[in-house]
PDB file of N, CA and C in Angstrom:
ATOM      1  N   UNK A   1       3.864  -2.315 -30.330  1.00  0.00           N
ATOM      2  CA  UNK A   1       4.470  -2.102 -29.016  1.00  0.00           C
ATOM      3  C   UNK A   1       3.363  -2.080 -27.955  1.00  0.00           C
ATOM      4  N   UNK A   2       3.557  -2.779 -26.919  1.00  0.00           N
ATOM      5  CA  UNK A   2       3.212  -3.100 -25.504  1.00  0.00           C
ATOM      6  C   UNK A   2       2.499  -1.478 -24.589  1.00  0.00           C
ATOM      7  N   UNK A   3       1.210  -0.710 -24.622  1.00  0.00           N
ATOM      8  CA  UNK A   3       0.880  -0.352 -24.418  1.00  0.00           C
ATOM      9  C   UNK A   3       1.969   0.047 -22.450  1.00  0.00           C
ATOM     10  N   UNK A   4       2.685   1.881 -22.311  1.00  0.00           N
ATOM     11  CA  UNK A   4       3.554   1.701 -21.084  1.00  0.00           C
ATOM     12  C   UNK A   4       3.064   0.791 -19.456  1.00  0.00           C
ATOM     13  N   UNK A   5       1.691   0.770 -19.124  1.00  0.00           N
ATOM     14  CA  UNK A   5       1.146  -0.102 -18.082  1.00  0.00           C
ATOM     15  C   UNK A   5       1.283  -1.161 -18.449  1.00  0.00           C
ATOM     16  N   UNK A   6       1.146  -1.831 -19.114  1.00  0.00           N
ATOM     17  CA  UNK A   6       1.493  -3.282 -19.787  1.00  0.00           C
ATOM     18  C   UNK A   6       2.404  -3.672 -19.754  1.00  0.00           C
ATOM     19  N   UNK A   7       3.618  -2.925 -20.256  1.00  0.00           N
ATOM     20  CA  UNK A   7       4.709  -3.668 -20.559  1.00  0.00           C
ATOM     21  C   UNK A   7       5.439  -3.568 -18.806  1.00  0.00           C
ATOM     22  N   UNK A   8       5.021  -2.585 -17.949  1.00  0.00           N
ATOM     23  CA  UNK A   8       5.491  -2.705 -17.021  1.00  0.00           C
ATOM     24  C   UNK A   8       4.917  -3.826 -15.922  1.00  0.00           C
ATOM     25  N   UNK A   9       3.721  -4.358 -16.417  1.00  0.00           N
ATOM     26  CA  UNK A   9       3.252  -5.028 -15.578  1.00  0.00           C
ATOM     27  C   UNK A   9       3.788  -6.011 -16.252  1.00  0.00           C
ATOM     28  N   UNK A  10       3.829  -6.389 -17.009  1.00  0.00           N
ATOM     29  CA  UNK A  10       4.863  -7.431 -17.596  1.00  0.00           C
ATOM     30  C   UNK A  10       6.132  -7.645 -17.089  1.00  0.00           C
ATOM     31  N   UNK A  11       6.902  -6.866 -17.390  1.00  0.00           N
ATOM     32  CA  UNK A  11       8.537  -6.562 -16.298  1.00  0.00           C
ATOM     33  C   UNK A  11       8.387  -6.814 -15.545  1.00  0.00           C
ATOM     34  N   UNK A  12       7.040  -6.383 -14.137  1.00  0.00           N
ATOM     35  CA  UNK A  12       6.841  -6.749 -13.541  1.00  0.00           C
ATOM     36  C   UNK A  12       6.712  -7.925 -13.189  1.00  0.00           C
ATOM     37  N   UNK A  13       6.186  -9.161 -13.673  1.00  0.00           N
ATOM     38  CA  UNK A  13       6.273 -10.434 -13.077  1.00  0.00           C
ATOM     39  C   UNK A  13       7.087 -10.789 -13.678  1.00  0.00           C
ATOM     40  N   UNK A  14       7.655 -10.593 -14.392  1.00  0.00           N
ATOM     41  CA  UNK A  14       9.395 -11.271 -14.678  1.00  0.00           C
ATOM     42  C   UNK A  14      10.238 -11.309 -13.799  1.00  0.00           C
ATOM     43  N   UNK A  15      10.293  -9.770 -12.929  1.00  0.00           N
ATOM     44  CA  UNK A  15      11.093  -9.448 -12.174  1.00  0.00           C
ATOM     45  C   UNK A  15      10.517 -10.265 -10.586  1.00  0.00           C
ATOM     46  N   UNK A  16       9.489 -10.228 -10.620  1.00  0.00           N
ATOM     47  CA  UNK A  16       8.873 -11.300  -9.388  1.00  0.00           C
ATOM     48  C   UNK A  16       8.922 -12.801  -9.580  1.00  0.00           C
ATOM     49  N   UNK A  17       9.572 -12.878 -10.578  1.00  0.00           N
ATOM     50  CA  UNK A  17      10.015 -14.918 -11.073  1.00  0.00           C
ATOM     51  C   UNK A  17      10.876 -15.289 -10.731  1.00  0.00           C
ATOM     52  N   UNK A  18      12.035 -14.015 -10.195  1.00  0.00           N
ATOM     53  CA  UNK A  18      13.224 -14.223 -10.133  1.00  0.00           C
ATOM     54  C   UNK A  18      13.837 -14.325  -8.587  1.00  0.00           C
ATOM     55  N   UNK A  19      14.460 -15.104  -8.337  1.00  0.00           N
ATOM     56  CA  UNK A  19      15.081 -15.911  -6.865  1.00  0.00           C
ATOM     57  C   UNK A  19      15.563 -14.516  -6.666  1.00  0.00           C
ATOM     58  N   UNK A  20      15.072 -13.661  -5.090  1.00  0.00           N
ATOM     59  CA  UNK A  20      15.401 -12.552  -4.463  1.00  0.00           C
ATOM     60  C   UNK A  20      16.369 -12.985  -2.925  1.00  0.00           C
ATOM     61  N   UNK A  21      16.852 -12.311  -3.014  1.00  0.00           N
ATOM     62  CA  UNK A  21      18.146 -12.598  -1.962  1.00  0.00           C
ATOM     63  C   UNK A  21      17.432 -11.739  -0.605  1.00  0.00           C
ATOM     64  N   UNK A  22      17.494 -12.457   0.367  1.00  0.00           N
ATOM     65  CA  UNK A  22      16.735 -11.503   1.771  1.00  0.00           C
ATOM     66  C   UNK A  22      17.769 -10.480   2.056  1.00  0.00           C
ATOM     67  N   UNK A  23      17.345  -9.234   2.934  1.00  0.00           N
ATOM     68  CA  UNK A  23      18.363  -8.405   3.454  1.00  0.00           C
ATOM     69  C   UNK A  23      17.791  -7.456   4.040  1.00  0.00           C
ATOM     70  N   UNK A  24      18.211  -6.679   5.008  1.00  0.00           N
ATOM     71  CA  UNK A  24      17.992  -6.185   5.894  1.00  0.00           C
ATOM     72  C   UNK A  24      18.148  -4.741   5.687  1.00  0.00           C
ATOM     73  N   UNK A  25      16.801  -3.719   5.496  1.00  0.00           N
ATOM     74  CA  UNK A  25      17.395  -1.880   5.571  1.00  0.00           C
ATOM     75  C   UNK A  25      16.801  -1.234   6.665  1.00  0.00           C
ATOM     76  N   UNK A  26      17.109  -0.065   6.368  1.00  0.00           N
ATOM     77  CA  UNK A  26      16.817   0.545   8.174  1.00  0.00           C
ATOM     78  C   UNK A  26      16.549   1.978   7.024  1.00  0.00           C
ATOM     79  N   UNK A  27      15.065   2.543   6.976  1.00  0.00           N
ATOM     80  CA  UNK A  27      14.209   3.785   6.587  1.00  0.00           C
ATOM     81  C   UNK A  27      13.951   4.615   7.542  1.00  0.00           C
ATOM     82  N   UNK A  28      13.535   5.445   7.033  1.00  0.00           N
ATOM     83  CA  UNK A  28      12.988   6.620   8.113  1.00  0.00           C
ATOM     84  C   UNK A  28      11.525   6.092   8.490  1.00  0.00           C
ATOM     85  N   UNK A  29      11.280   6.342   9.333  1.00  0.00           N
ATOM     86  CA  UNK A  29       9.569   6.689   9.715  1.00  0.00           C
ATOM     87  C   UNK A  29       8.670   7.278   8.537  1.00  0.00           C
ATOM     88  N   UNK A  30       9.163   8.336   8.016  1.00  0.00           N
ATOM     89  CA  UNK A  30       8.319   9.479   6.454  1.00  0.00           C
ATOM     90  C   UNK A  30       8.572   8.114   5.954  1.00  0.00           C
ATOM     91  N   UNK A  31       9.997   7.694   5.324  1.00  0.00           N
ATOM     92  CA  UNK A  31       9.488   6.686   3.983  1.00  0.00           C
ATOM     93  C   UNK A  31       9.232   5.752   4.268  1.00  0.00           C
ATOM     94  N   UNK A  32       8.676   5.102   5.445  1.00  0.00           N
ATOM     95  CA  UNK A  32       8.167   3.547   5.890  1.00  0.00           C
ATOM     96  C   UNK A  32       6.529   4.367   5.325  1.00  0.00           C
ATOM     97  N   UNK A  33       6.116   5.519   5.971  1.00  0.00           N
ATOM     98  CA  UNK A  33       4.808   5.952   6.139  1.00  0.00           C
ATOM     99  C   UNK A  33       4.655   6.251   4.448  1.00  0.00           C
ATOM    100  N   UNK A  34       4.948   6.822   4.255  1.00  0.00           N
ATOM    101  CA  UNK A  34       5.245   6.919   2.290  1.00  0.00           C
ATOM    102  C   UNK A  34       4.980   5.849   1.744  1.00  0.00           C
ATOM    103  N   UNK A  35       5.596   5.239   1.820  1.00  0.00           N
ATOM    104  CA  UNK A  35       5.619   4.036   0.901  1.00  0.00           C
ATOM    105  C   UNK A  35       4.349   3.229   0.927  1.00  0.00           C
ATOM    106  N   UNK A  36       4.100   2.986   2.607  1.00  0.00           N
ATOM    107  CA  UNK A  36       2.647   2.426   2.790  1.00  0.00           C
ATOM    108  C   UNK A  36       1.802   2.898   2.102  1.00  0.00           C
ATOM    109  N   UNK A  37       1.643   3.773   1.890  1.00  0.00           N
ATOM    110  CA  UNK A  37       0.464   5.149   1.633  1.00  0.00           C
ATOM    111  C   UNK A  37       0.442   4.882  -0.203  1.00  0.00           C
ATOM    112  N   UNK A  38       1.729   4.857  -0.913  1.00  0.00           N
ATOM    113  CA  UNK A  38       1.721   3.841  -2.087  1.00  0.00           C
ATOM    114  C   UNK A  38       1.568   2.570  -2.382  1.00  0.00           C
ATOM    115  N   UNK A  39       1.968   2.303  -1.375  1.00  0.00           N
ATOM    116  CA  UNK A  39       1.512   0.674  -1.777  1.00  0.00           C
ATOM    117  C   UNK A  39      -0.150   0.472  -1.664  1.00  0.00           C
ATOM    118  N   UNK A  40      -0.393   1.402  -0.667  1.00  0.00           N
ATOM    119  CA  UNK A  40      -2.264   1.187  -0.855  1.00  0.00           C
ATOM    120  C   UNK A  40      -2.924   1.677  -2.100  1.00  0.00           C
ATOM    121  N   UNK A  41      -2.254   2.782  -2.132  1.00  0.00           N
ATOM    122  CA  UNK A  41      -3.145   2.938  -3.150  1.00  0.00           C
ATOM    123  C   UNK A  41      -3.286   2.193  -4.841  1.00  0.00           C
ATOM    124  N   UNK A  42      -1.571   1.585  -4.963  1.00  0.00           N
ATOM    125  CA  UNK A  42      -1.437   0.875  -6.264  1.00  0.00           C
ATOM    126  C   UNK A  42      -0.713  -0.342  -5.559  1.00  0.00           C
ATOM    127  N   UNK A  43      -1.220  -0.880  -4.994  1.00  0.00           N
ATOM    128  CA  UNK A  43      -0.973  -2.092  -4.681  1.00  0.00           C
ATOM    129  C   UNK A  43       0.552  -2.686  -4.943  1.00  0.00           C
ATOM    130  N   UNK A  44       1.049  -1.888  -5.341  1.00  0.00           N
ATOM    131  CA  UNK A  44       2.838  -2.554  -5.493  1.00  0.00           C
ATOM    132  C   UNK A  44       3.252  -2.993  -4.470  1.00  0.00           C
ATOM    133  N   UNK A  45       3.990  -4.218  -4.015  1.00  0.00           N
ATOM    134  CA  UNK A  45       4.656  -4.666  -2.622  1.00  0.00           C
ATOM    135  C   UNK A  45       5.586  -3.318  -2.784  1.00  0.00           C
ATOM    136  N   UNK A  46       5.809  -2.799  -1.212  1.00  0.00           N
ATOM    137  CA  UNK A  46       6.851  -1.948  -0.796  1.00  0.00           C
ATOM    138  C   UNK A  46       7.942  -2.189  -1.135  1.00  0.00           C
ATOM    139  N   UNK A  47       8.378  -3.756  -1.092  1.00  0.00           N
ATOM    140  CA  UNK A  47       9.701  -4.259  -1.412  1.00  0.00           C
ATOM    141  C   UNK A  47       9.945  -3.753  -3.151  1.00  0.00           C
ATOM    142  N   UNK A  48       8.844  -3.814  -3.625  1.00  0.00           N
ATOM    143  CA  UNK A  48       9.078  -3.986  -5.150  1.00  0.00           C
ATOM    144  C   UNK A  48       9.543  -2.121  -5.248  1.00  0.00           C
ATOM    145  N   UNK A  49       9.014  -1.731  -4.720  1.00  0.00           N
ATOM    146  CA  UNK A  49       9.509  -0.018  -4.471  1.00  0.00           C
ATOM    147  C   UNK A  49      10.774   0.182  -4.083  1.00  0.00           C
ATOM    148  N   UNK A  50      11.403  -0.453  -3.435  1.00  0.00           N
ATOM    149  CA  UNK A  50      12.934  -0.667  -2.658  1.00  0.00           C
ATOM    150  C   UNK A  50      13.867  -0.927  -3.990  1.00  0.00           C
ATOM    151  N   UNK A  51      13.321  -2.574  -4.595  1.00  0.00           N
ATOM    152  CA  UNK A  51      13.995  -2.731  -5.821  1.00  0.00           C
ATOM    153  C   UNK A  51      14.127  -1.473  -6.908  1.00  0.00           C
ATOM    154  N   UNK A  52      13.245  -0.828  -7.193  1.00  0.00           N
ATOM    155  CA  UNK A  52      13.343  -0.149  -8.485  1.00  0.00           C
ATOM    156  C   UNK A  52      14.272   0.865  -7.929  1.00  0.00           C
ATOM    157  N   UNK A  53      14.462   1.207  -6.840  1.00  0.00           N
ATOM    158  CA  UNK A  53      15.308   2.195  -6.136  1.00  0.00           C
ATOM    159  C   UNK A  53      16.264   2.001  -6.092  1.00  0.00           C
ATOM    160  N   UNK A  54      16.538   1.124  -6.080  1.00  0.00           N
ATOM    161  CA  UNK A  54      18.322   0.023  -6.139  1.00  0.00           C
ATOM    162  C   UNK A  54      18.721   0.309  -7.529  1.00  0.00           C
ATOM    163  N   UNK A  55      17.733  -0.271  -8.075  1.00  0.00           N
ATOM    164  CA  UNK A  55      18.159  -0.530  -9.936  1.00  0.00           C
ATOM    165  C   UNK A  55      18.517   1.202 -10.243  1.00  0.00           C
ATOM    166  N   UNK A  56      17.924   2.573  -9.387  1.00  0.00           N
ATOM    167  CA  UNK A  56      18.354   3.957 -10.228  1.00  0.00           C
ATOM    168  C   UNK A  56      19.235   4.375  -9.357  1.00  0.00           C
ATOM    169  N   UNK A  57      19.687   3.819  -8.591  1.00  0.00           N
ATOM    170  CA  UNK A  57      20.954   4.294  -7.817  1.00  0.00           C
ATOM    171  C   UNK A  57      21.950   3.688  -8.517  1.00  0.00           C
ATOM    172  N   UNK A  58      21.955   2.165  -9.114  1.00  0.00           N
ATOM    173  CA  UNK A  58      23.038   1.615  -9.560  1.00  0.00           C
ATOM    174  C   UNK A  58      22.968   1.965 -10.846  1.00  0.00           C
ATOM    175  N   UNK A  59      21.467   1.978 -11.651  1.00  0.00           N
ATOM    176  CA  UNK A  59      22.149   2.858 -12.973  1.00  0.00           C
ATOM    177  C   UNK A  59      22.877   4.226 -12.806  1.00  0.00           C
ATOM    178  N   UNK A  60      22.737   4.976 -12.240  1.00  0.00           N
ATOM    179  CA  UNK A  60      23.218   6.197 -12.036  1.00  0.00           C
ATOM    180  C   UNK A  60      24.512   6.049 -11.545  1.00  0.00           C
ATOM    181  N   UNK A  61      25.070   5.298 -10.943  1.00  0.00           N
ATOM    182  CA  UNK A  61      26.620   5.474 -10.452  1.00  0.00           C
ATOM    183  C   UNK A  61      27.293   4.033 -11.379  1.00  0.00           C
ATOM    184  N   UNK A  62      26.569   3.665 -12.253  1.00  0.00           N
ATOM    185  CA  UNK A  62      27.337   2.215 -13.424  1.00  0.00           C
ATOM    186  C   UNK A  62      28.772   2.879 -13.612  1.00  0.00           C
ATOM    187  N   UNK A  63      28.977   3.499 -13.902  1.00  0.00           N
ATOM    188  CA  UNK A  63      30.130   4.134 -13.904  1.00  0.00           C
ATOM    189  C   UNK A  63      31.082   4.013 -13.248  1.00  0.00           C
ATOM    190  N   UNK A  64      30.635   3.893 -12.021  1.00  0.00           N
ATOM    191  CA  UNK A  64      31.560   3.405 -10.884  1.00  0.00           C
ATOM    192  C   UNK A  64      31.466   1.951 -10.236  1.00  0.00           C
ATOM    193  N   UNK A  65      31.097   1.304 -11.271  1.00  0.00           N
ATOM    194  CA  UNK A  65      30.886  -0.148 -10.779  1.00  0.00           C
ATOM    195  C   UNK A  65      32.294  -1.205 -11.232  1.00  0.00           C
ATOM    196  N   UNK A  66      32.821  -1.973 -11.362  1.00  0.00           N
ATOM    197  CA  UNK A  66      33.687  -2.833 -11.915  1.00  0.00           C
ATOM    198  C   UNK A  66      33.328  -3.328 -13.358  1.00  0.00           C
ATOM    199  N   UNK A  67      33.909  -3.162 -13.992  1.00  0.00           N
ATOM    200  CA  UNK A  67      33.541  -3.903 -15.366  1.00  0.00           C
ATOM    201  C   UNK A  67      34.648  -3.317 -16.372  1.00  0.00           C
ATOM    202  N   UNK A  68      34.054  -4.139 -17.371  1.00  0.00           N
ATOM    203  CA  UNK A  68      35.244  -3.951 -18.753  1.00  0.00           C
ATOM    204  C   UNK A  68      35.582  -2.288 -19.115  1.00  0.00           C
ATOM    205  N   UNK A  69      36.285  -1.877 -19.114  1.00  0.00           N
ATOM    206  CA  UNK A  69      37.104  -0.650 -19.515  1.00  0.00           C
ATOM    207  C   UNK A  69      36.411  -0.050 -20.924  1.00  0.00           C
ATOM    208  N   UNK A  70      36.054   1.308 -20.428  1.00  0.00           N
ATOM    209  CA  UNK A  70      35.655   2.214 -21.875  1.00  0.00           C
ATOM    210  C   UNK A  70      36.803   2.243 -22.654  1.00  0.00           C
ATOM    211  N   UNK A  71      36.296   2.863 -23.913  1.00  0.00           N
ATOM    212  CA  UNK A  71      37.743   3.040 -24.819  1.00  0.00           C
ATOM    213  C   UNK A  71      38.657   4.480 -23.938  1.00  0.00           C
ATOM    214  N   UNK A  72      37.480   5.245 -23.789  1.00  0.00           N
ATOM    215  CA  UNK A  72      37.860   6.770 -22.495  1.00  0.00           C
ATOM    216  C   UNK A  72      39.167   6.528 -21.809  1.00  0.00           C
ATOM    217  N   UNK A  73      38.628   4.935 -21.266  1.00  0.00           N
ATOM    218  CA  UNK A  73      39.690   4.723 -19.688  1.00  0.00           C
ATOM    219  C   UNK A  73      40.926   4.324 -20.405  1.00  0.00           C
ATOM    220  N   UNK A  74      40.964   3.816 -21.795  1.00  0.00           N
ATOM    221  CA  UNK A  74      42.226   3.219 -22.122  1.00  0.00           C
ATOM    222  C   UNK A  74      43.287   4.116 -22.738  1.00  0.00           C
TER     223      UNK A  74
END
């Protein structure tokens, strides 16, 4: 197994191979200034910080997304 920095830097350009759709958010001032302040120091694009933020909001509410029916719901 893929040493955890590795395999994420791996994910990582997988996930940067892939055709990104433009769009428009509106942050606070703290997390515009935040984020900068991470991205300097580990070089991650900000955007790529936005994404992973998306991906634990939508794992966290999957539940409430559309899709095939638990056995629960039936």
């Amino acid at each position: 197994m893929l040493p955890r920095a590795t395999s994420f830097h791996i994910f990582s350009h997988i996930a940067m191979a892939r055709k990104k759709v433009s769009t428009t958010i509106y942050i606070t001032p703290e997390q515009n200034e935040l984020l900068k302040a991470l991205n300097q120091k580990t070089k991650v694009p900000v955007a790529e910080y936005i994404r992973q933020g998306i991906d634990l909001v939508l794992e966290k509410y999957k539940a409430q997304l559309p899709g095939q029916a638990t056995f629960d719901e039936i």
